[in-house]
C-alpha atoms as a PDB file:
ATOM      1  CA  UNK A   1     -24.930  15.955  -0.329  1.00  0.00           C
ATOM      2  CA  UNK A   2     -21.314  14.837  -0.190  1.00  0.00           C
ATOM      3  CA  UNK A   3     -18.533  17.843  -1.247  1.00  0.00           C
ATOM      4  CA  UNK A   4     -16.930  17.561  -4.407  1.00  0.00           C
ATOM      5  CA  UNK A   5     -12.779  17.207  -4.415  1.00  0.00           C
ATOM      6  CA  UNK A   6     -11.293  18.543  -6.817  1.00  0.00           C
ATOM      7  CA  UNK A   7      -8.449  15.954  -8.090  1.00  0.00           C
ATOM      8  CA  UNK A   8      -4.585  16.768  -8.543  1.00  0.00           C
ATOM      9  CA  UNK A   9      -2.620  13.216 -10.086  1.00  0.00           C
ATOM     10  CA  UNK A  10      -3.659  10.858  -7.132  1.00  0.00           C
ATOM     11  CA  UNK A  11      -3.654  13.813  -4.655  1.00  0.00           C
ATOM     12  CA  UNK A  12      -7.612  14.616  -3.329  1.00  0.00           C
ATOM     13  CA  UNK A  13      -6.874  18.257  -2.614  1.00  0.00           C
ATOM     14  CA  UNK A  14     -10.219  18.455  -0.097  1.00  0.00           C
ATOM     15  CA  UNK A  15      -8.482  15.699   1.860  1.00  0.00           C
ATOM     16  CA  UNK A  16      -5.326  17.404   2.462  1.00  0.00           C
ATOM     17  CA  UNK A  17      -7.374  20.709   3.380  1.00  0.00           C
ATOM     18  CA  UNK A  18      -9.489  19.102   6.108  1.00  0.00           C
ATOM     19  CA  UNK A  19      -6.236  17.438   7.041  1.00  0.00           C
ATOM     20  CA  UNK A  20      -4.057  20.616   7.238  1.00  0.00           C
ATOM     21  CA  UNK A  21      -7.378  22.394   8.644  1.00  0.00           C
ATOM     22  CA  UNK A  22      -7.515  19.761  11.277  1.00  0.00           C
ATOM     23  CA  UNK A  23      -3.887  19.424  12.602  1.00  0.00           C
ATOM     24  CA  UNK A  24      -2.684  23.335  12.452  1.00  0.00           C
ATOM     25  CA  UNK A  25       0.012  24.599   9.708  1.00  0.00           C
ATOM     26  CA  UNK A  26       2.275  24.655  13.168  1.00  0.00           C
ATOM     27  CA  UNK A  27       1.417  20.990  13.405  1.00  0.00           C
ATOM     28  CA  UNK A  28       2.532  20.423   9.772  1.00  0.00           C
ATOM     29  CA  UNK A  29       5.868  22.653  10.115  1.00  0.00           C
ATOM     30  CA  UNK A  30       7.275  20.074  13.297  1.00  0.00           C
ATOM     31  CA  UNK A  31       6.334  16.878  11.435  1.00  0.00           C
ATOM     32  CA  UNK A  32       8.244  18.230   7.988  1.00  0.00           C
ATOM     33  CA  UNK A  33      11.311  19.810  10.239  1.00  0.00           C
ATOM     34  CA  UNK A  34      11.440  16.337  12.195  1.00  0.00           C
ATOM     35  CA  UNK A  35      11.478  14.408   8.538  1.00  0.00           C
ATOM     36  CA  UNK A  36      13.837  16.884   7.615  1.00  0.00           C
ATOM     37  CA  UNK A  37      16.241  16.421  10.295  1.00  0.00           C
ATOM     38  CA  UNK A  38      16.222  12.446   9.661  1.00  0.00           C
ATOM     39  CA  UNK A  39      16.456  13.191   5.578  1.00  0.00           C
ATOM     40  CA  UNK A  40      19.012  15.151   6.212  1.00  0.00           C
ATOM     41  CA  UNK A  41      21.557  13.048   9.072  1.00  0.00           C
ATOM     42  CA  UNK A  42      20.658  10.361   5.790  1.00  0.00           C
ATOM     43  CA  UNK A  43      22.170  11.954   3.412  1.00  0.00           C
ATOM     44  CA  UNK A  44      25.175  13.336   5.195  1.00  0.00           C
ATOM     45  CA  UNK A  45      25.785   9.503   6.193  1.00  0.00           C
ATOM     46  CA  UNK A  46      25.507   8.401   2.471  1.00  0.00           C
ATOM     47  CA  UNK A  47      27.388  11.425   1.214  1.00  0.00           C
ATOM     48  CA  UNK A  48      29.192  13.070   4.095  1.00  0.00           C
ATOM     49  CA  UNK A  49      29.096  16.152   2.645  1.00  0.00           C
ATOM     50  CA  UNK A  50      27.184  18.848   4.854  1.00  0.00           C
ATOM     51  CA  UNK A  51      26.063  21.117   2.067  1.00  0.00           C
ATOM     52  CA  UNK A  52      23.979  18.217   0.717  1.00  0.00           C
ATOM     53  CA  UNK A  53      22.809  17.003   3.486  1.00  0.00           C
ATOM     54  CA  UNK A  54      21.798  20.646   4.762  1.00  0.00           C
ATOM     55  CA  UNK A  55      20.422  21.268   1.486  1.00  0.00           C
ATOM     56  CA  UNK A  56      18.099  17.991   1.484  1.00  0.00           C
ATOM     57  CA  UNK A  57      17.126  18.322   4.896  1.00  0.00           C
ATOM     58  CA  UNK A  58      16.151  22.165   4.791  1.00  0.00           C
ATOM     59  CA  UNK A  59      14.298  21.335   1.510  1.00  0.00           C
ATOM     60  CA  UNK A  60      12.358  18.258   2.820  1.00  0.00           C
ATOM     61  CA  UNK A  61      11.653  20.583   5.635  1.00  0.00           C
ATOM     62  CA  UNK A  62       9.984  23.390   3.625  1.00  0.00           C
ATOM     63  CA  UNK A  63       8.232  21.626   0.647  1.00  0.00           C
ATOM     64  CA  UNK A  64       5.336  20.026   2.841  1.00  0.00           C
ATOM     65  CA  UNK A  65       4.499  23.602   4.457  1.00  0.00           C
ATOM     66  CA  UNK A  66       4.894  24.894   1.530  1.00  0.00           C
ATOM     67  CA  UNK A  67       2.319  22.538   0.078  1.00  0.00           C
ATOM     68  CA  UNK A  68      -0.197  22.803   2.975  1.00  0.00           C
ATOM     69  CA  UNK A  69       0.095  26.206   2.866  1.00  0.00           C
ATOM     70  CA  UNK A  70      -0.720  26.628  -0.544  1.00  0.00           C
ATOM     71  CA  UNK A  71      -3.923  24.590  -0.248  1.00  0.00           C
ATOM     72  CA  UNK A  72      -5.509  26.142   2.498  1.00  0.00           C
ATOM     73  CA  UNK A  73      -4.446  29.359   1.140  1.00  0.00           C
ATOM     74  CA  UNK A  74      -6.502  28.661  -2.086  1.00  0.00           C
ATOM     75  CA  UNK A  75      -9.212  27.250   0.025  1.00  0.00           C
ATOM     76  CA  UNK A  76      -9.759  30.318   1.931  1.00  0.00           C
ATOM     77  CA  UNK A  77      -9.634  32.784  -1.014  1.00  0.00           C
ATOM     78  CA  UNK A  78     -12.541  31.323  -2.919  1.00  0.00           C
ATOM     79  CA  UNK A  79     -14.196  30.984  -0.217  1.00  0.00           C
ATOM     80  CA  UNK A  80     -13.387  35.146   1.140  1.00  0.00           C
ATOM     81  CA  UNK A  81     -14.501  35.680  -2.745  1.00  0.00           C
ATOM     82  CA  UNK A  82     -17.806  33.836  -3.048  1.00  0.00           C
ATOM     83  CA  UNK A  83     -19.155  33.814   0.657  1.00  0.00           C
ATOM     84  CA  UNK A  84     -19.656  37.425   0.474  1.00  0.00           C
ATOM     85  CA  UNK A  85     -22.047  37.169  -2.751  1.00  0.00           C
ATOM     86  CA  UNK A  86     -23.719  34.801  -1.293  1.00  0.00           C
ATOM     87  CA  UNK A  87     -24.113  36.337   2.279  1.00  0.00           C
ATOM     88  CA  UNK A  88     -25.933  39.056  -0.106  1.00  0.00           C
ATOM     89  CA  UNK A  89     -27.506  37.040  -2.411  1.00  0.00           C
ATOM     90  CA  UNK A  90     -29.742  35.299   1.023  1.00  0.00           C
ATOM     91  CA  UNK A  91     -30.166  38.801   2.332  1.00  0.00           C
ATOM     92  CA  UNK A  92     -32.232  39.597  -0.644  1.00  0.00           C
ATOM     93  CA  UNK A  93     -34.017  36.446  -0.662  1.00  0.00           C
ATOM     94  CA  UNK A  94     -34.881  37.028   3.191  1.00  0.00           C
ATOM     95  CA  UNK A  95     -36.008  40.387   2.100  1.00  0.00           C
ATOM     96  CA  UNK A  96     -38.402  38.723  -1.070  1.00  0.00           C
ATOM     97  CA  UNK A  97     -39.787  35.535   1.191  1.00  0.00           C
ATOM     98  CA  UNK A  98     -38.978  36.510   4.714  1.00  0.00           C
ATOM     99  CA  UNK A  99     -37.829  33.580   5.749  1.00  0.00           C
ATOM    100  CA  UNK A 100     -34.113  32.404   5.687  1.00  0.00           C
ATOM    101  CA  UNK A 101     -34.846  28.585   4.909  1.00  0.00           C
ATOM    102  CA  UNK A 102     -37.024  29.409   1.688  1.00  0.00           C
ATOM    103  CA  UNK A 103     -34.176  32.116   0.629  1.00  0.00           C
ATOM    104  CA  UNK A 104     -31.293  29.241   1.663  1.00  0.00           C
ATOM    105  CA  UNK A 105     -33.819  27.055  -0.616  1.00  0.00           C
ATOM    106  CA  UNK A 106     -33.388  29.446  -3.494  1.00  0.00           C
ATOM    107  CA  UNK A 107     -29.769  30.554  -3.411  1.00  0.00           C
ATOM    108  CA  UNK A 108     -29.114  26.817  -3.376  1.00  0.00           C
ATOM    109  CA  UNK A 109     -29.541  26.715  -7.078  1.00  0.00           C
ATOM    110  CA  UNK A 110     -27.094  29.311  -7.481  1.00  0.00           C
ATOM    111  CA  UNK A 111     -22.978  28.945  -7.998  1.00  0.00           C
ATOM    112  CA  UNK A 112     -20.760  29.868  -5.323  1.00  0.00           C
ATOM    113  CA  UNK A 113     -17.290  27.784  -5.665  1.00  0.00           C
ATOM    114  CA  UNK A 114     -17.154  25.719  -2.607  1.00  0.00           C
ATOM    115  CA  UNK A 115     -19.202  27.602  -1.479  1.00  0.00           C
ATOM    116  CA  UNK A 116     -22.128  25.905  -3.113  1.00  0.00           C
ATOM    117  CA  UNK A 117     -21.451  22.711  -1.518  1.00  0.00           C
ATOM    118  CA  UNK A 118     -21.593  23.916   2.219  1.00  0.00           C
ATOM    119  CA  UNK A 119     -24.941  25.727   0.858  1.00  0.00           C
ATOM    120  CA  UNK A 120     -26.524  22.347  -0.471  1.00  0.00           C
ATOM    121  CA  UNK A 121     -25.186  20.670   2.530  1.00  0.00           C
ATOM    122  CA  UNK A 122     -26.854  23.497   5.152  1.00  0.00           C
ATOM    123  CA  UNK A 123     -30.230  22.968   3.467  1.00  0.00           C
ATOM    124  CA  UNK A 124     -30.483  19.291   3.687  1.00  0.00           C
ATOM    125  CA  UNK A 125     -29.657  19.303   7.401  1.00  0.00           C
ATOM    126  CA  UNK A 126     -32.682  21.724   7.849  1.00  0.00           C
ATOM    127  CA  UNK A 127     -34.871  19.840   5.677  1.00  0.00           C
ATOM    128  CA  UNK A 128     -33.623  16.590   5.511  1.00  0.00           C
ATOM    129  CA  UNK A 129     -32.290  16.176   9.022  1.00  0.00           C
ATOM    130  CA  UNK A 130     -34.474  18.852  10.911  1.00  0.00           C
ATOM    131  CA  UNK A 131     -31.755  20.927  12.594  1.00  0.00           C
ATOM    132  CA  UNK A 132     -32.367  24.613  13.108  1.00  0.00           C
ATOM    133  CA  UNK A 133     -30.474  27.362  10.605  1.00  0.00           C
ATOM    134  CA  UNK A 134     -28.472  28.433  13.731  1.00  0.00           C
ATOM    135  CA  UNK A 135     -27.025  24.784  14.438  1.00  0.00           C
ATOM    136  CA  UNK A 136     -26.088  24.168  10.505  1.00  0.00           C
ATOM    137  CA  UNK A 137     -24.421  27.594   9.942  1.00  0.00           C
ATOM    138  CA  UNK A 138     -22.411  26.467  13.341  1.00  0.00           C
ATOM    139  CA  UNK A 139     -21.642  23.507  11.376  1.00  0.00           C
ATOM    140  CA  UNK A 140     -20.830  24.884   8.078  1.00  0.00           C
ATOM    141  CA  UNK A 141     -18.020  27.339   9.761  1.00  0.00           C
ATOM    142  CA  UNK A 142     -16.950  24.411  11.976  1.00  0.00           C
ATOM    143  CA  UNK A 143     -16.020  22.394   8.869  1.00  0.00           C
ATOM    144  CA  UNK A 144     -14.270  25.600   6.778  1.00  0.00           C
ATOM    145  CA  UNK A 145     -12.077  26.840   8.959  1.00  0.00           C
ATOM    146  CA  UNK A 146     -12.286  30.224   7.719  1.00  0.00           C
ATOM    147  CA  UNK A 147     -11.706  33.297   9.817  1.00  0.00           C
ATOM    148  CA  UNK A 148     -14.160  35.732   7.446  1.00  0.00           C
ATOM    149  CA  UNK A 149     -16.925  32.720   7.778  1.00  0.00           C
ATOM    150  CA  UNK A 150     -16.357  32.306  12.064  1.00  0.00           C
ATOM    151  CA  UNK A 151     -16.646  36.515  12.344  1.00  0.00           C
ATOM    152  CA  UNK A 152     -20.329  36.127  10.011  1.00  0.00           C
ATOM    153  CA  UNK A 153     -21.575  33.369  11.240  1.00  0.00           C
ATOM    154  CA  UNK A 154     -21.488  34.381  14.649  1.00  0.00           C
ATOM    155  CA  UNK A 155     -23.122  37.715  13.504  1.00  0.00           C
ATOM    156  CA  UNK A 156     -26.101  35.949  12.000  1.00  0.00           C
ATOM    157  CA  UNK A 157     -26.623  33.351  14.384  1.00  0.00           C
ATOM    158  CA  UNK A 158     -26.814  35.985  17.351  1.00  0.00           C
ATOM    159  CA  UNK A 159     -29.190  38.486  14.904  1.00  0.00           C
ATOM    160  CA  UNK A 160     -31.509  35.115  14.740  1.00  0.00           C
ATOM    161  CA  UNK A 161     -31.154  34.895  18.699  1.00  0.00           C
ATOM    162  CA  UNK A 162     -31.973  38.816  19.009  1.00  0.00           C
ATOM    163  CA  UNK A 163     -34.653  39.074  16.567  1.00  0.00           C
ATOM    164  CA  UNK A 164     -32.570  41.732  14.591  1.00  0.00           C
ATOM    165  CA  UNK A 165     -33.226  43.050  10.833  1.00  0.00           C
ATOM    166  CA  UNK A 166     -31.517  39.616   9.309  1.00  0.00           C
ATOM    167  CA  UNK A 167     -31.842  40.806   6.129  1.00  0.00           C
ATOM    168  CA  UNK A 168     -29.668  44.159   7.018  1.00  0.00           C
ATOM    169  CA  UNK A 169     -27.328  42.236   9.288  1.00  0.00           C
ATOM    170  CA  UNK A 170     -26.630  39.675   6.404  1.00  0.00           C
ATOM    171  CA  UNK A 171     -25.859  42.754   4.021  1.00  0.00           C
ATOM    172  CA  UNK A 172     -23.444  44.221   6.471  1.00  0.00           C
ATOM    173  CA  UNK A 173     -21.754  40.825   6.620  1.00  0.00           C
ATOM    174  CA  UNK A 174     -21.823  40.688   2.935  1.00  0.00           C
ATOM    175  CA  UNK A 175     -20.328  44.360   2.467  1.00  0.00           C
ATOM    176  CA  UNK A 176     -17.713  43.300   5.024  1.00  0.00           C
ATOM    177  CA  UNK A 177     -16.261  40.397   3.261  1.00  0.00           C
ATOM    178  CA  UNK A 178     -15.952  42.754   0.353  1.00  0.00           C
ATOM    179  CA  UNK A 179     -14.356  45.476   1.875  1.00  0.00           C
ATOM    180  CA  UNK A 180     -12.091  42.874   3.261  1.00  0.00           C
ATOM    181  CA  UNK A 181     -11.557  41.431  -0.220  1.00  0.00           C
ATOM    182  CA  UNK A 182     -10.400  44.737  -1.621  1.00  0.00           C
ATOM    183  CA  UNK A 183      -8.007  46.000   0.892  1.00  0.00           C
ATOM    184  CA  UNK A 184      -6.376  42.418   0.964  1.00  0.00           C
ATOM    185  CA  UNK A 185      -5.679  43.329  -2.878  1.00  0.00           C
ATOM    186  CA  UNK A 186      -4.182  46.361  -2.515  1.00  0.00           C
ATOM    187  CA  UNK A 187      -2.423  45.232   0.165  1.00  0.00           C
ATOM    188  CA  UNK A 188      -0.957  42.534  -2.033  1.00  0.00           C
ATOM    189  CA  UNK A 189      -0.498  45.194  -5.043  1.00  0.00           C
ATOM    190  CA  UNK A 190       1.307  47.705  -3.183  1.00  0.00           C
ATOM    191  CA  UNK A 191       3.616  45.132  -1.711  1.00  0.00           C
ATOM    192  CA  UNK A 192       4.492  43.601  -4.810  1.00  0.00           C
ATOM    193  CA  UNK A 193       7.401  46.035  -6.016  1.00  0.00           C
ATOM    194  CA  UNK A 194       8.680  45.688  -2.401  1.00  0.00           C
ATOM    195  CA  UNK A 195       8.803  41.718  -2.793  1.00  0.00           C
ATOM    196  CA  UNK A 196      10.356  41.956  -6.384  1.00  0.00           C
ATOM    197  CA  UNK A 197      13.365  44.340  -4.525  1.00  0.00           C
ATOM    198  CA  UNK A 198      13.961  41.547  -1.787  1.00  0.00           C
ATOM    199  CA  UNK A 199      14.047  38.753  -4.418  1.00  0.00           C
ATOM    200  CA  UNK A 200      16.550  40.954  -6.324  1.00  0.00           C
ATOM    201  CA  UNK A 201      18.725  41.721  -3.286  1.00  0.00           C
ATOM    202  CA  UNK A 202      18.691  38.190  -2.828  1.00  0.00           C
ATOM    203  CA  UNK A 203      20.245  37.344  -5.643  1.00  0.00           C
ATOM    204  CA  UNK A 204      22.814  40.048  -6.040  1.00  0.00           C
ATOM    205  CA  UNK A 205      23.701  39.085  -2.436  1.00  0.00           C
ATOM    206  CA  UNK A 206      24.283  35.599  -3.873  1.00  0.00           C
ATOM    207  CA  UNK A 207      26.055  36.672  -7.014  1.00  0.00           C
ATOM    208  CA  UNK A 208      28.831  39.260  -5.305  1.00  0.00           C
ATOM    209  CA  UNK A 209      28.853  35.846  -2.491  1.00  0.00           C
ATOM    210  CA  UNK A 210      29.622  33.782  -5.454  1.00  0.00           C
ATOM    211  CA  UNK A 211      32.355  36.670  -7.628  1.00  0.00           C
ATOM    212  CA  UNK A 212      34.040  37.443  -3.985  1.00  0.00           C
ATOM    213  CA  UNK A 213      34.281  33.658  -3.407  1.00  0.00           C
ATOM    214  CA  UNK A 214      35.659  32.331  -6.582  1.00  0.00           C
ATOM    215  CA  UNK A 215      38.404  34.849  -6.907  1.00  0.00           C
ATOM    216  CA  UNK A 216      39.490  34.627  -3.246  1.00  0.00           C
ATOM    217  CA  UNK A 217      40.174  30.566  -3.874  1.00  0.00           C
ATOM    218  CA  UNK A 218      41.856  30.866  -7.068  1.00  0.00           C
ATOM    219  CA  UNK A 219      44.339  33.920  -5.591  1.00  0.00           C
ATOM    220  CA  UNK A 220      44.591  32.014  -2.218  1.00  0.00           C
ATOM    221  CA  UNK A 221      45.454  28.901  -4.065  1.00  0.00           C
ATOM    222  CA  UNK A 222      48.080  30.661  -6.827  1.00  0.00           C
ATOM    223  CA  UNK A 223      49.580  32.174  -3.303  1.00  0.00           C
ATOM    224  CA  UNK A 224      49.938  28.340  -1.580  1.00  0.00           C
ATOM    225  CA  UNK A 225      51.912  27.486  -4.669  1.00  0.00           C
ATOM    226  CA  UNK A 226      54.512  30.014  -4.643  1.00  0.00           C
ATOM    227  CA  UNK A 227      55.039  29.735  -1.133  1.00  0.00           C
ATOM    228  CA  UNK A 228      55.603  25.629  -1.657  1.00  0.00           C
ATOM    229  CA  UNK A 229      52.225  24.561   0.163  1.00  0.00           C
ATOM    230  CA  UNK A 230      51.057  21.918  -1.412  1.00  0.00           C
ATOM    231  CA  UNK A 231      47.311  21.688  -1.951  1.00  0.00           C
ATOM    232  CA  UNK A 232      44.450  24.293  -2.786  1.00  0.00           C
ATOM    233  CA  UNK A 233      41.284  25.748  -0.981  1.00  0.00           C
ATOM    234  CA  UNK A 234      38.878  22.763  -0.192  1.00  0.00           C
ATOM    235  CA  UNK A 235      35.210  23.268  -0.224  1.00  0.00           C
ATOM    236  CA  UNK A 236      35.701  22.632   3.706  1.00  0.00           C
ATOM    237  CA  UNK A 237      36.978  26.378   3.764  1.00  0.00           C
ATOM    238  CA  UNK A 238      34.031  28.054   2.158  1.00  0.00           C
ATOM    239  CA  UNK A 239      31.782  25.813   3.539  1.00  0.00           C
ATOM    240  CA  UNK A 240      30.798  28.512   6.462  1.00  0.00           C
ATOM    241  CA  UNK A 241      29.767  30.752   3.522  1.00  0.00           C
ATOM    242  CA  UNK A 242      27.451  28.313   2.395  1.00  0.00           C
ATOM    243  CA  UNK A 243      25.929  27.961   5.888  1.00  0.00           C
ATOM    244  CA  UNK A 244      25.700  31.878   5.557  1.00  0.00           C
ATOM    245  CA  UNK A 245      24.154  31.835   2.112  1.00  0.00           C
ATOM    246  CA  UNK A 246      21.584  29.081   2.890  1.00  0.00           C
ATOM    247  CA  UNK A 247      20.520  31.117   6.035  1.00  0.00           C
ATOM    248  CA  UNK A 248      20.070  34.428   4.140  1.00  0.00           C
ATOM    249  CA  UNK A 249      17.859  32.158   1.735  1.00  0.00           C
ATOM    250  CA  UNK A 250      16.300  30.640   4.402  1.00  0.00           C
ATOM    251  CA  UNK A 251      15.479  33.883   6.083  1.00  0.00           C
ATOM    252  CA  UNK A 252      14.740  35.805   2.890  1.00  0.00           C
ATOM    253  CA  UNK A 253      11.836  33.619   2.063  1.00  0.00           C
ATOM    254  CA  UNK A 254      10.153  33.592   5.512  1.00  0.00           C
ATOM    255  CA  UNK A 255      10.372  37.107   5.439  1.00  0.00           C
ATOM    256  CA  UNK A 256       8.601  37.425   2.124  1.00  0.00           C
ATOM    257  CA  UNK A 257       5.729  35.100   3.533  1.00  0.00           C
ATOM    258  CA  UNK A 258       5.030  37.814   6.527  1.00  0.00           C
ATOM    259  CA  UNK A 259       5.246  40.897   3.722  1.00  0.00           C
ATOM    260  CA  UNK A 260       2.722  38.953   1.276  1.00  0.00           C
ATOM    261  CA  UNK A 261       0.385  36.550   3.323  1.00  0.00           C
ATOM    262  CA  UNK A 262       0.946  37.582   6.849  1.00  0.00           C
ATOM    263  CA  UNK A 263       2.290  34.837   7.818  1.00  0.00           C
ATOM    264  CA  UNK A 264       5.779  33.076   7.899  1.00  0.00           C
ATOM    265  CA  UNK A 265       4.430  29.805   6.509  1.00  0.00           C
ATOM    266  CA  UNK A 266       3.768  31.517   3.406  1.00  0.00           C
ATOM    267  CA  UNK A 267       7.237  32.061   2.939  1.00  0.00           C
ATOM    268  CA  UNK A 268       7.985  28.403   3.100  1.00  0.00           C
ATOM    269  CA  UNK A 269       7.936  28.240  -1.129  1.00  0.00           C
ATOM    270  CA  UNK A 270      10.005  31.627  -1.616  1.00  0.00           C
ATOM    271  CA  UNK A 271      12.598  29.876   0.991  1.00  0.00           C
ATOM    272  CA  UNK A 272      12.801  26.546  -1.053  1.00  0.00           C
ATOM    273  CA  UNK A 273      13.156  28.479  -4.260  1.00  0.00           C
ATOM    274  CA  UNK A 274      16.103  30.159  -2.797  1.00  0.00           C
ATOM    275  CA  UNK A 275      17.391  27.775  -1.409  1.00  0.00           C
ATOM    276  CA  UNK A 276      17.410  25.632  -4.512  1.00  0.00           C
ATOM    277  CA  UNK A 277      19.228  28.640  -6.283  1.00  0.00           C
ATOM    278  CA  UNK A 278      22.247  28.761  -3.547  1.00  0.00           C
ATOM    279  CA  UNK A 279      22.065  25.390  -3.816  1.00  0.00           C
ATOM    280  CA  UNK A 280      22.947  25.285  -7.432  1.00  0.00           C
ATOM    281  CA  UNK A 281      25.186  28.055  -7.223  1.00  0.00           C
ATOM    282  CA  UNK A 282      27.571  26.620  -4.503  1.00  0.00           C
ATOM    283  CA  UNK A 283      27.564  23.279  -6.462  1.00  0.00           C
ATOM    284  CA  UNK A 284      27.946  24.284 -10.109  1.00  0.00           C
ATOM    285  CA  UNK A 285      30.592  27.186  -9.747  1.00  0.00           C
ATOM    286  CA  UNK A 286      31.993  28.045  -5.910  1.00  0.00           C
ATOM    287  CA  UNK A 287      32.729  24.502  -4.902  1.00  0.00           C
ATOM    288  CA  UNK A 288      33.809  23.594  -8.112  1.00  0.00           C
ATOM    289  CA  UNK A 289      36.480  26.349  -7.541  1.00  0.00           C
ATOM    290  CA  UNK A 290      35.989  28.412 -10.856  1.00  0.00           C
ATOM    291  CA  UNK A 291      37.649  31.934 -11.052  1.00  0.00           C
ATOM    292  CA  UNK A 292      35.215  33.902 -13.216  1.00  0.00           C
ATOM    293  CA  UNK A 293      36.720  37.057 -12.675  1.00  0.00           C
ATOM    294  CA  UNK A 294      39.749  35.718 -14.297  1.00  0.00           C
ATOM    295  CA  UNK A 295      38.710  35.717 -17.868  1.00  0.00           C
ATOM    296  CA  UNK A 296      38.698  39.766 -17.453  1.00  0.00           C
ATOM    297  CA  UNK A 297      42.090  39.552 -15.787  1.00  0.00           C
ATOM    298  CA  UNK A 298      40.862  39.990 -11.810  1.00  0.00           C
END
């Protein structure tokens, strides 16, 4: 039975999965840094500005892990939802029939997520193809991928070796994935509030960056043109600001990955987003040389 995608614009989302699955997020982060590098050397040739091409490369750099992230990530929480149901679901239909390829058989008709499509798929290699329950749930966590799938699988297929109580062994796997399911949200709940304070140091980093800035060109260039210097501050002279800024993004983001998904490459869309904010910042109001403490007479 072939797997069902499901479709995203021209984008098949089960494509990119296996593909991200296949090659390793680390994989993914060297290609995007290595087309971020080029993008970037690009657009400072075009431009020669660094803060563009810094911004464009950095950007380039963090939407694709971002993006690969993101779809495994999804992947793997349906599946950490729904595997555990049905890890209980065969246990009690091993306990009714007593055998596991007439309870596979039955919790086939059942829905699972994506799931359901590795069940169908498990049952026609038995049936259809004559492999052995072991081999197919080999196969089934060799195609997802999945950490909570790898740890059950091997449980089952060594309590089908063993001659162990499959129906209680299938239960405890069941009542593991839930457990694990549970503390991963209250992991995620309690960590919230300590996200939400990052994000919001973040930006009032940014925003005393930006008031300190502003007033410190406009007062350095009022103090060139008493003393007869001709010229003002140039963007040049902030510009190792900006590469300050853009790091404290940069890090910010990655750090917020490790807090919430345990794991850097989570980080990669909270990095982009504040990175597009410095961005903006340093281009609509500090480069741009506008003294908005002046208006209150600062």
């Amino acid at each position: 039975m072939q797997l069902n995608v499901i479709q995203h614009g021209t984008i098949d989302i089960s494509d990119a999965r296996l593909l991200v699955k296949s090659i390793g997020l680390p994989a993914v982060t060297a290609a995007s840094a290595a087309g971020g590098m080029a993008i970037g050397c690009i657009v400072f040739a075009l431009t020669s500005g660094i803060d563009m091409g810094l911004f464009a490369g950095l950007l380039v750099s963090l939407i694709p892990v971002a993006y690969a992230h993101r779809t495994v990530a999804v992947y793997d929480s349906d599946v950490e939802s729904k595997a555990p149901e049905f890890f209980y679901d065969l246990s009690e239909q091993v306990k009714a029939s007593g055998s596991i390829v007439k309870a596979l058989k039955r919790v086939s008709r059942h829905e699972y997520g994506i799931i359901s499509d590795e069940v169908c798929r498990m049952l026609s290699e038995v049936e259809e193809e004559g492999y052995d329950i072991a081999f197919a749930l080999r196969a089934m966590a060799s195609r997802a991928k999945n950490s909570y799938i790898d740890r059950s699988v091997s449980v089952i297929v060594e309590a089908l070796t063993t001659s162990s109580s499959l129906e209680s062994i299938l239960k405890a796997v069941a009542s593991d994935g839930r457990l694990s399911g549970s503390l991963k949200k209250e992991r995620q709940s309690g960590i919230s509030s300590s996200i939400f304070v990052i994000y919001f140091t973040a930006v009032i980093f940014l925003a005393v960056t930006m008031l300190c800035l502003t007033s410190f060109m406009h007062l350095s260039s009022e103090m060139r043109l008493a003393s007869g210097v001709e010229g003002v501050v140039t963007r040049d002279s902030v510009m190792p600001y900006y590469v300050l800024s853009v790091s404290v993004a940069l890090c910010t983001g990655l750090t917020i990955g490790e807090m919430r998904d345990a794991s850097i490459y989570g980080g990669a869309r909270d990095a982009a987003l504040l990175l597009l904010l410095t961005f903006l910042v340093y281009e609509l109001v500090i480069f741009p040389g506008y003294n908005l403490l002046g208006g209150y007479g600062i």
